[in-house]
N, C-alpha and C. Protein backbone atom coordinates (compact mmCIF):
# COMPACT_ATOMS: atom_id res chain seq x y z
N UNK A 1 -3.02 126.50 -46.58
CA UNK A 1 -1.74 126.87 -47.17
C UNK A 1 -1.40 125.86 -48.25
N UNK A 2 -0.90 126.19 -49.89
CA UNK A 2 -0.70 125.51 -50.77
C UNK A 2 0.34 124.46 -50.12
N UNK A 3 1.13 122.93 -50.66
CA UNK A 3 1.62 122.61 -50.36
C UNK A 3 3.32 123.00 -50.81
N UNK A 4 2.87 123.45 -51.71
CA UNK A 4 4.30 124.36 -52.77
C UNK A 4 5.27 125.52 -51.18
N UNK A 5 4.41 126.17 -50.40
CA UNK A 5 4.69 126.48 -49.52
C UNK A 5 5.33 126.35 -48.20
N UNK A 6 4.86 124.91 -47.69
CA UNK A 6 5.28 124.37 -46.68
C UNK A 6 6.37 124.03 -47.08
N UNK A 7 7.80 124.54 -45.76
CA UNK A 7 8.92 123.79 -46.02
C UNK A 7 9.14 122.28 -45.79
N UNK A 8 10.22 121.65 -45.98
CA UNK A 8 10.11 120.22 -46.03
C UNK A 8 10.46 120.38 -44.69
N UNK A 9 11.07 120.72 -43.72
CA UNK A 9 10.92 120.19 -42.56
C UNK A 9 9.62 120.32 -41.44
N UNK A 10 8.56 121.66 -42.14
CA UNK A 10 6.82 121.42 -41.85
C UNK A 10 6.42 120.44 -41.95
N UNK A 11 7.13 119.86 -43.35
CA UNK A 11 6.22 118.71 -43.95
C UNK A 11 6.32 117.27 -43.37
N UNK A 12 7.86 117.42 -42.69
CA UNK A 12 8.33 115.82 -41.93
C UNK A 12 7.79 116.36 -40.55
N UNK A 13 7.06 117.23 -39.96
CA UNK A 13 6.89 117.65 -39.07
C UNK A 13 5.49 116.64 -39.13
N UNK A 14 5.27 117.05 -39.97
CA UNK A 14 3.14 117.39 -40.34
C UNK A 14 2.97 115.29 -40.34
N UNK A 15 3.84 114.79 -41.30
CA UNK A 15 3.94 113.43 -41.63
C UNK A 15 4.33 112.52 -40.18
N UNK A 16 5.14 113.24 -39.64
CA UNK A 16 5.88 112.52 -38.42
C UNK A 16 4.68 112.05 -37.72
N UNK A 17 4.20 113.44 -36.98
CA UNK A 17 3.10 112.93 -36.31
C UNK A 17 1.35 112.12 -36.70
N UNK A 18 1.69 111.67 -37.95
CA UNK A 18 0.74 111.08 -38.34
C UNK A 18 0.83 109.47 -38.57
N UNK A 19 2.52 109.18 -39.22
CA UNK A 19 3.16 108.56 -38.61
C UNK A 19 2.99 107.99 -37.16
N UNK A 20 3.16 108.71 -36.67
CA UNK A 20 3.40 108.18 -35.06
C UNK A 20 1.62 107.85 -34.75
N UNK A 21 0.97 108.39 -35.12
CA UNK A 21 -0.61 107.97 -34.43
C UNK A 21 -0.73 106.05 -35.18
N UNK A 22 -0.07 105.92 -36.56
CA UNK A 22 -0.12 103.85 -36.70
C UNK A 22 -0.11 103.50 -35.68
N UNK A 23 -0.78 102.59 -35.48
CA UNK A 23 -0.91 101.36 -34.89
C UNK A 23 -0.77 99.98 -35.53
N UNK A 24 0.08 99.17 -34.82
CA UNK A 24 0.12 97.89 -35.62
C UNK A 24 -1.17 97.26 -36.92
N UNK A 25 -0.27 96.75 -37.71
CA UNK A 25 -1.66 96.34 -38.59
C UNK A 25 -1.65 95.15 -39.41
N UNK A 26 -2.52 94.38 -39.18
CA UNK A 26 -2.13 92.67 -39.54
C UNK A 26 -2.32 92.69 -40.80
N UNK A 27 -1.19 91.79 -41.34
CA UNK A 27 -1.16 91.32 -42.58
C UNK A 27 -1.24 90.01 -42.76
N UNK A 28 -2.41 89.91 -43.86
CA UNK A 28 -2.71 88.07 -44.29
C UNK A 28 -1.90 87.56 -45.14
N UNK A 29 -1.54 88.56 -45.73
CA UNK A 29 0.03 88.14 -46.87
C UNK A 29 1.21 87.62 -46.25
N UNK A 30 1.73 88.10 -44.99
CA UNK A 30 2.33 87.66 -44.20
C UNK A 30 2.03 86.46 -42.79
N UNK A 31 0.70 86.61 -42.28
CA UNK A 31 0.35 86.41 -41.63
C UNK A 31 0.83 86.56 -39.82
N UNK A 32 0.92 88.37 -39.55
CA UNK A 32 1.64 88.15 -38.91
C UNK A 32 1.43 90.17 -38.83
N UNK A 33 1.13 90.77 -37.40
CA UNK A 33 1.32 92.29 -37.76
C UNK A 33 2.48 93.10 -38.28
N UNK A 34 2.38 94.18 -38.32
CA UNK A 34 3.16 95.07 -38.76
C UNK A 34 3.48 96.06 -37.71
N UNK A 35 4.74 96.47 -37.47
CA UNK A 35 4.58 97.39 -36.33
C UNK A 35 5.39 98.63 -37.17
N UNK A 36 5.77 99.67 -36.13
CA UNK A 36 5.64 100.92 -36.56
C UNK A 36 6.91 101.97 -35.76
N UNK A 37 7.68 101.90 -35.83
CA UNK A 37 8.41 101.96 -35.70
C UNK A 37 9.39 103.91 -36.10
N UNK A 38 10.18 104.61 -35.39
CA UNK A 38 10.95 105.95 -35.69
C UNK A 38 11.96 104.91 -37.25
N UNK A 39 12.54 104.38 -36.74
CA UNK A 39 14.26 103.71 -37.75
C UNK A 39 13.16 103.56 -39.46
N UNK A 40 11.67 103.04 -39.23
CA UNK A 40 11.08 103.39 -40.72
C UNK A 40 10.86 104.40 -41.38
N UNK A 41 10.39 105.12 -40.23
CA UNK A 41 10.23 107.05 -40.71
C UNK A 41 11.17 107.67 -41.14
N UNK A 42 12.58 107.38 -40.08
CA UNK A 42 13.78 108.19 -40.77
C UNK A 42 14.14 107.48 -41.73
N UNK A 43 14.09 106.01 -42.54
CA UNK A 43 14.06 105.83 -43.77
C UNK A 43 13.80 106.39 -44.89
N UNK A 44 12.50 107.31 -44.40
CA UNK A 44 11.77 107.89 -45.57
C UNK A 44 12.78 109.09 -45.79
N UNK A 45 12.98 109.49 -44.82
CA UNK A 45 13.84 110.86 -45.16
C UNK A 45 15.29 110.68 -45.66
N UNK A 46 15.82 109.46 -44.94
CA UNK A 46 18.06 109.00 -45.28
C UNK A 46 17.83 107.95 -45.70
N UNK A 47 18.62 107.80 -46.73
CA UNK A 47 18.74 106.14 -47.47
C UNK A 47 20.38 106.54 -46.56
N UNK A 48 20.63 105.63 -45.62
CA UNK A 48 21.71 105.15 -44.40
C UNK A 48 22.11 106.41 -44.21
N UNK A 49 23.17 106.99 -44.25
CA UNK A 49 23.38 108.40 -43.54
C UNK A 49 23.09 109.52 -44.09
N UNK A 50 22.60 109.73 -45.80
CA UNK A 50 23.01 110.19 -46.44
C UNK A 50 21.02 111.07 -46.57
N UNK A 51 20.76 112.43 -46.64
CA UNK A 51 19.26 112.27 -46.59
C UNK A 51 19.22 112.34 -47.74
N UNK A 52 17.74 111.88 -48.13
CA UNK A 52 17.53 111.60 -49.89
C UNK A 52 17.22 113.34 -50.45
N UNK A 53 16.69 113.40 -51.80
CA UNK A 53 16.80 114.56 -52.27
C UNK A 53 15.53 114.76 -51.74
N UNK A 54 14.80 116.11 -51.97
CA UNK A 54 13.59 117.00 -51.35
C UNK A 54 12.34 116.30 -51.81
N UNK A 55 12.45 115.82 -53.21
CA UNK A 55 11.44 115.33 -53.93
C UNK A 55 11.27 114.04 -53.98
N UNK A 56 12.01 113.30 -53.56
CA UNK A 56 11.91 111.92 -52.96
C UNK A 56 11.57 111.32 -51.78
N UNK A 57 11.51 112.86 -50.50
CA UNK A 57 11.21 112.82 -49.18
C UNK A 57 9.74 113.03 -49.92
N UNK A 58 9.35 113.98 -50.21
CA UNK A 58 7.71 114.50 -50.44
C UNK A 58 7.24 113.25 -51.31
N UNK A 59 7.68 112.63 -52.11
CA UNK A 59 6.83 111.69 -52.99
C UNK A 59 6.67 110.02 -51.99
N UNK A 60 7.67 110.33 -50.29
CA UNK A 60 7.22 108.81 -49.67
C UNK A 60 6.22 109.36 -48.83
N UNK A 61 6.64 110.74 -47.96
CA UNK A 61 5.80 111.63 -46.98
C UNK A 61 4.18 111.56 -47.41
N UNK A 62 3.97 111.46 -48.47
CA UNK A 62 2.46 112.12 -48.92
C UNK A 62 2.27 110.69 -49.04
N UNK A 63 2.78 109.74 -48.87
CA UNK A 63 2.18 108.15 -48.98
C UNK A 63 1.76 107.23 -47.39
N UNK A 64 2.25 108.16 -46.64
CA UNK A 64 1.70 107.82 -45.27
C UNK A 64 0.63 107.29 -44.79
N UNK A 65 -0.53 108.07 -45.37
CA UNK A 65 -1.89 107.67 -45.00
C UNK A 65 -1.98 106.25 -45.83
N UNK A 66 -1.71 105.55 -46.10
CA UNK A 66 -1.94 104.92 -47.30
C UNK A 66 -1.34 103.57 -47.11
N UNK A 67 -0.15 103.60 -45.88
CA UNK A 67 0.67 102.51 -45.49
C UNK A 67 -0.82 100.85 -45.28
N UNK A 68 -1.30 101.64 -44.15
CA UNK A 68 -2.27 100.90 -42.84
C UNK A 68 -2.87 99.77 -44.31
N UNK A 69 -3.67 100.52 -45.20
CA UNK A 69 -4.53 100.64 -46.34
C UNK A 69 -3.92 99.15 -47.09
N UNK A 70 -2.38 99.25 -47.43
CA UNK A 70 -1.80 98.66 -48.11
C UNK A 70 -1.72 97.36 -47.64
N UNK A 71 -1.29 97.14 -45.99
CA UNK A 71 -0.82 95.87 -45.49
C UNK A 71 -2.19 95.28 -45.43
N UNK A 72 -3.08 96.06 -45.09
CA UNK A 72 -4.56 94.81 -44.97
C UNK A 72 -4.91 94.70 -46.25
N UNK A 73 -4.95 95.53 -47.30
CA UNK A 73 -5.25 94.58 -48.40
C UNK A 73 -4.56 93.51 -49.31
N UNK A 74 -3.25 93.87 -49.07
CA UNK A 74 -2.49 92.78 -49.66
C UNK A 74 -2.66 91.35 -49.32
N UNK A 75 -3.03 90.77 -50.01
CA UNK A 75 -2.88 89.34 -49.76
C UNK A 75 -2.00 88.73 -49.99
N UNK A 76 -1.03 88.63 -50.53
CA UNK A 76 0.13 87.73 -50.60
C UNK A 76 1.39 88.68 -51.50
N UNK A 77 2.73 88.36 -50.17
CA UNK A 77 3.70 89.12 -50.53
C UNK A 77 3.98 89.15 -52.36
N UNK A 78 4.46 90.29 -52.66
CA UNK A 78 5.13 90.38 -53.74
C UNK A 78 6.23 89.70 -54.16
N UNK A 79 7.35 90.43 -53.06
CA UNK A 79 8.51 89.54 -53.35
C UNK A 79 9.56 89.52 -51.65
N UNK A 80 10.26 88.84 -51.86
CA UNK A 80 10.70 88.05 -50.10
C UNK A 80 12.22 88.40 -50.71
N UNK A 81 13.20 88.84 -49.78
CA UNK A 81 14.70 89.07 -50.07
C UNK A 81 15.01 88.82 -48.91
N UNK A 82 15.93 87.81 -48.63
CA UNK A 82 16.61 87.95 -47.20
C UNK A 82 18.32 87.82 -47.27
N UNK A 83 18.70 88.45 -46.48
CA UNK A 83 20.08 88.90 -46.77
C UNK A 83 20.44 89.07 -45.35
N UNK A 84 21.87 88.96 -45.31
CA UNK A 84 22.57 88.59 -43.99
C UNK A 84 23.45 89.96 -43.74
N UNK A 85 23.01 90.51 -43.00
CA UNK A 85 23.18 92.28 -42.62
C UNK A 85 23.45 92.12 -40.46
N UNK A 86 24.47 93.28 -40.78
CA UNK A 86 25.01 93.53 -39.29
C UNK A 86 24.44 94.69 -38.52
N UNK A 87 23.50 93.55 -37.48
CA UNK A 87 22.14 94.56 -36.37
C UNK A 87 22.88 94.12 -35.47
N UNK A 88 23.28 95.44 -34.26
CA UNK A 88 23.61 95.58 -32.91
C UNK A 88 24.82 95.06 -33.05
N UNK A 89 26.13 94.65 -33.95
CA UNK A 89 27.46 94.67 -34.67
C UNK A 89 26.91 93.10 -34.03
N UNK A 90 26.16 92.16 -34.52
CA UNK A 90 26.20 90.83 -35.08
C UNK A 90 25.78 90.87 -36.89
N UNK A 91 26.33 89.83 -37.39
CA UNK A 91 25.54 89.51 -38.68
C UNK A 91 24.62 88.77 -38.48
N UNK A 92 23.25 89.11 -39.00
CA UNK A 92 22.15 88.61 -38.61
C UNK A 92 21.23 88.47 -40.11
N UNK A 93 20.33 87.49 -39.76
CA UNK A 93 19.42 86.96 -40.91
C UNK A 93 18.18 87.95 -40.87
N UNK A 94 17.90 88.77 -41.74
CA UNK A 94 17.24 89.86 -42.39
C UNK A 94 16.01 89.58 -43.61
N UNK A 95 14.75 89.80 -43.20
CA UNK A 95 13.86 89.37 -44.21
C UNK A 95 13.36 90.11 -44.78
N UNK A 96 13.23 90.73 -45.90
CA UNK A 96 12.16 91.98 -46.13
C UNK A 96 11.33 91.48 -47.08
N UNK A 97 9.84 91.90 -46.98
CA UNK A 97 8.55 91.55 -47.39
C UNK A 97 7.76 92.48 -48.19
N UNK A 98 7.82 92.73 -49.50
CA UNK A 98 7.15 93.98 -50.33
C UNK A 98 5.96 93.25 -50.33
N UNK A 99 5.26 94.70 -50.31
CA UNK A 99 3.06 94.23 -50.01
C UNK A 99 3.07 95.12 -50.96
N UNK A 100 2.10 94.89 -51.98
CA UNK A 100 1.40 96.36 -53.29
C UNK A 100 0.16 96.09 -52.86
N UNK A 101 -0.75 97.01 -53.47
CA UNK A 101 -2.01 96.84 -53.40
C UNK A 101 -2.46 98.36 -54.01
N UNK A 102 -3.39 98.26 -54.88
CA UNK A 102 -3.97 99.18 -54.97
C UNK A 102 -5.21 100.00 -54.05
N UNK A 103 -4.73 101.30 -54.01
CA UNK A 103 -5.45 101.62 -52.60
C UNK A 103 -5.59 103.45 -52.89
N UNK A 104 -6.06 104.11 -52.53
CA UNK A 104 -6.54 105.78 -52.04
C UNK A 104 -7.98 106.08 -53.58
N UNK A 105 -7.82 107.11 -53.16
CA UNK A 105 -8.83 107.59 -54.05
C UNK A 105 -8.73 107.74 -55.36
N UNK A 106 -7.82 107.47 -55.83
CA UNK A 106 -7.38 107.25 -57.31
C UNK A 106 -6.82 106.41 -57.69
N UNK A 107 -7.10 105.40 -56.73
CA UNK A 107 -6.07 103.46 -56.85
C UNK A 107 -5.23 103.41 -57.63
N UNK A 108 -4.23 104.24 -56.69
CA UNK A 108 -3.13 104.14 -57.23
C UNK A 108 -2.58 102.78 -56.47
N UNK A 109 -1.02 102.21 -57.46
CA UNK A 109 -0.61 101.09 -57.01
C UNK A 109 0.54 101.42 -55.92
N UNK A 110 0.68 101.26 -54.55
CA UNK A 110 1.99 101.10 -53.75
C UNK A 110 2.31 99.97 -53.37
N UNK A 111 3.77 100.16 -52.92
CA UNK A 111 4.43 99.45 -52.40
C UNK A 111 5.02 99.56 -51.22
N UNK A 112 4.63 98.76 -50.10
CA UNK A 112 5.17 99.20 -48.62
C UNK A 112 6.18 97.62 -48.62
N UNK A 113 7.09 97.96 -47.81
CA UNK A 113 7.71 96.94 -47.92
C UNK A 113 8.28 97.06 -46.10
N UNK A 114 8.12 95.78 -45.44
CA UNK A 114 8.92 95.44 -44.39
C UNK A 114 9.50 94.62 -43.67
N UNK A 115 10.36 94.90 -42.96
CA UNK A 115 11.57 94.17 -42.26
C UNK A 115 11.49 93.38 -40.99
N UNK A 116 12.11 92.21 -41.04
CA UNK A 116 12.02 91.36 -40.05
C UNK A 116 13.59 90.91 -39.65
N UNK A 117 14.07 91.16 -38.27
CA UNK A 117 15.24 90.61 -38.03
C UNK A 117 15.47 89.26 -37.29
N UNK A 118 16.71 87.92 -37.77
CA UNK A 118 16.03 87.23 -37.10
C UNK A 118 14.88 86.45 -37.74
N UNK A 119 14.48 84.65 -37.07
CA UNK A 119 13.69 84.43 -37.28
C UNK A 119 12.27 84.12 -36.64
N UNK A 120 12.55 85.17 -35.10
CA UNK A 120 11.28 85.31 -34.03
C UNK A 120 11.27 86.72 -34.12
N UNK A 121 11.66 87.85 -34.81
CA UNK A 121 11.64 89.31 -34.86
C UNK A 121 10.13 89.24 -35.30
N UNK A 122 9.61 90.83 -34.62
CA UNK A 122 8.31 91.46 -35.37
C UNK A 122 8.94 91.85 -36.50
N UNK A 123 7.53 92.20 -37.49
CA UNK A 123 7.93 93.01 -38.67
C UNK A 123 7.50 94.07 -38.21
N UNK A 124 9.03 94.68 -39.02
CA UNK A 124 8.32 96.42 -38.85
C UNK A 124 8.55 97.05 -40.08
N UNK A 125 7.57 97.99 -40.47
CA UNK A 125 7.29 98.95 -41.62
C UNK A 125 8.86 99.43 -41.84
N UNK A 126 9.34 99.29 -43.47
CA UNK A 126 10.32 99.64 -43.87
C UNK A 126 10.72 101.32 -44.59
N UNK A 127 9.23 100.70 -45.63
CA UNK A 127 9.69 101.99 -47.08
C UNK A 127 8.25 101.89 -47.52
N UNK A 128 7.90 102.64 -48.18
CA UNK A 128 7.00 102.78 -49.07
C UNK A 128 7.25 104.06 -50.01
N UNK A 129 6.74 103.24 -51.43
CA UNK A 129 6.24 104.03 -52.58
C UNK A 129 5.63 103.38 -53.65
N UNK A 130 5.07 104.44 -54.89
CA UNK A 130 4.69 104.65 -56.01
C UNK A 130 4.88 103.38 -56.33
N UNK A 131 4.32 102.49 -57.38
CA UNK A 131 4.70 101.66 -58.08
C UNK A 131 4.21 101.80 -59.33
């Protein structure tokens, strides 16, 4: 079936569970795995309550396969932002870690980027896209 066809909620269907088969995946840029997490997935779909437009879900959705790809080849973060944000209604120390790397069959450049809460938190997979 073309992809022009599938509705977008096939398509978060089709992504979800492919999604969900990650498994943690170590990063030397960080030094330190990546975990995997639902609160990253529904990222892809709501920037905070609000869901993003159709074509902004399909242009992170179709970057899925591509996450795992990204964190092992990156060698050293892009760029580090940490900002003081309210998890479980504390304000808490927040790290996020952008990885690029060129990667799939047409090396293209992405960007996965993820979050650490806290300074003994795992990281877990945030966002990814296009760069």
């Amino acid at each position: 079936m073309p992809i022009e066809r599938i509705s977008t909620e096939e398509l978060i269907k089709k992504y979800r569970a492919e999604y969900q088969r990650l498994r943690p995946v170590f990063s030397k840029a960080i030094g330190d795995d990546v975990c995997f997490n639902m609160p990253g997935f529904k990222h892809l779909i709501f920037k905070g309550k609000h869901r993003r437009e159709t074509a902004a879900i399909f242009n992170r959705l179709v970057l899925i396969p591509l996450i795992a790809p990204v964190i092992r080849n990156c060698d050293e973060e892009v760029e580090i932002r940490i900002r003081k944000e309210m998890v479980d209604g504390r304000k808490t120390k927040v790290t996020y870690y952008a990885l690029e790397a060129h990667v799939g069959k047409n090396s293209v450049r992405v960007r996965v980027v993820t979050r650490k809460v806290g300074e003994k938190g795992a990281h877990y997979f945030q966002s990814i896209m296009k760069y």
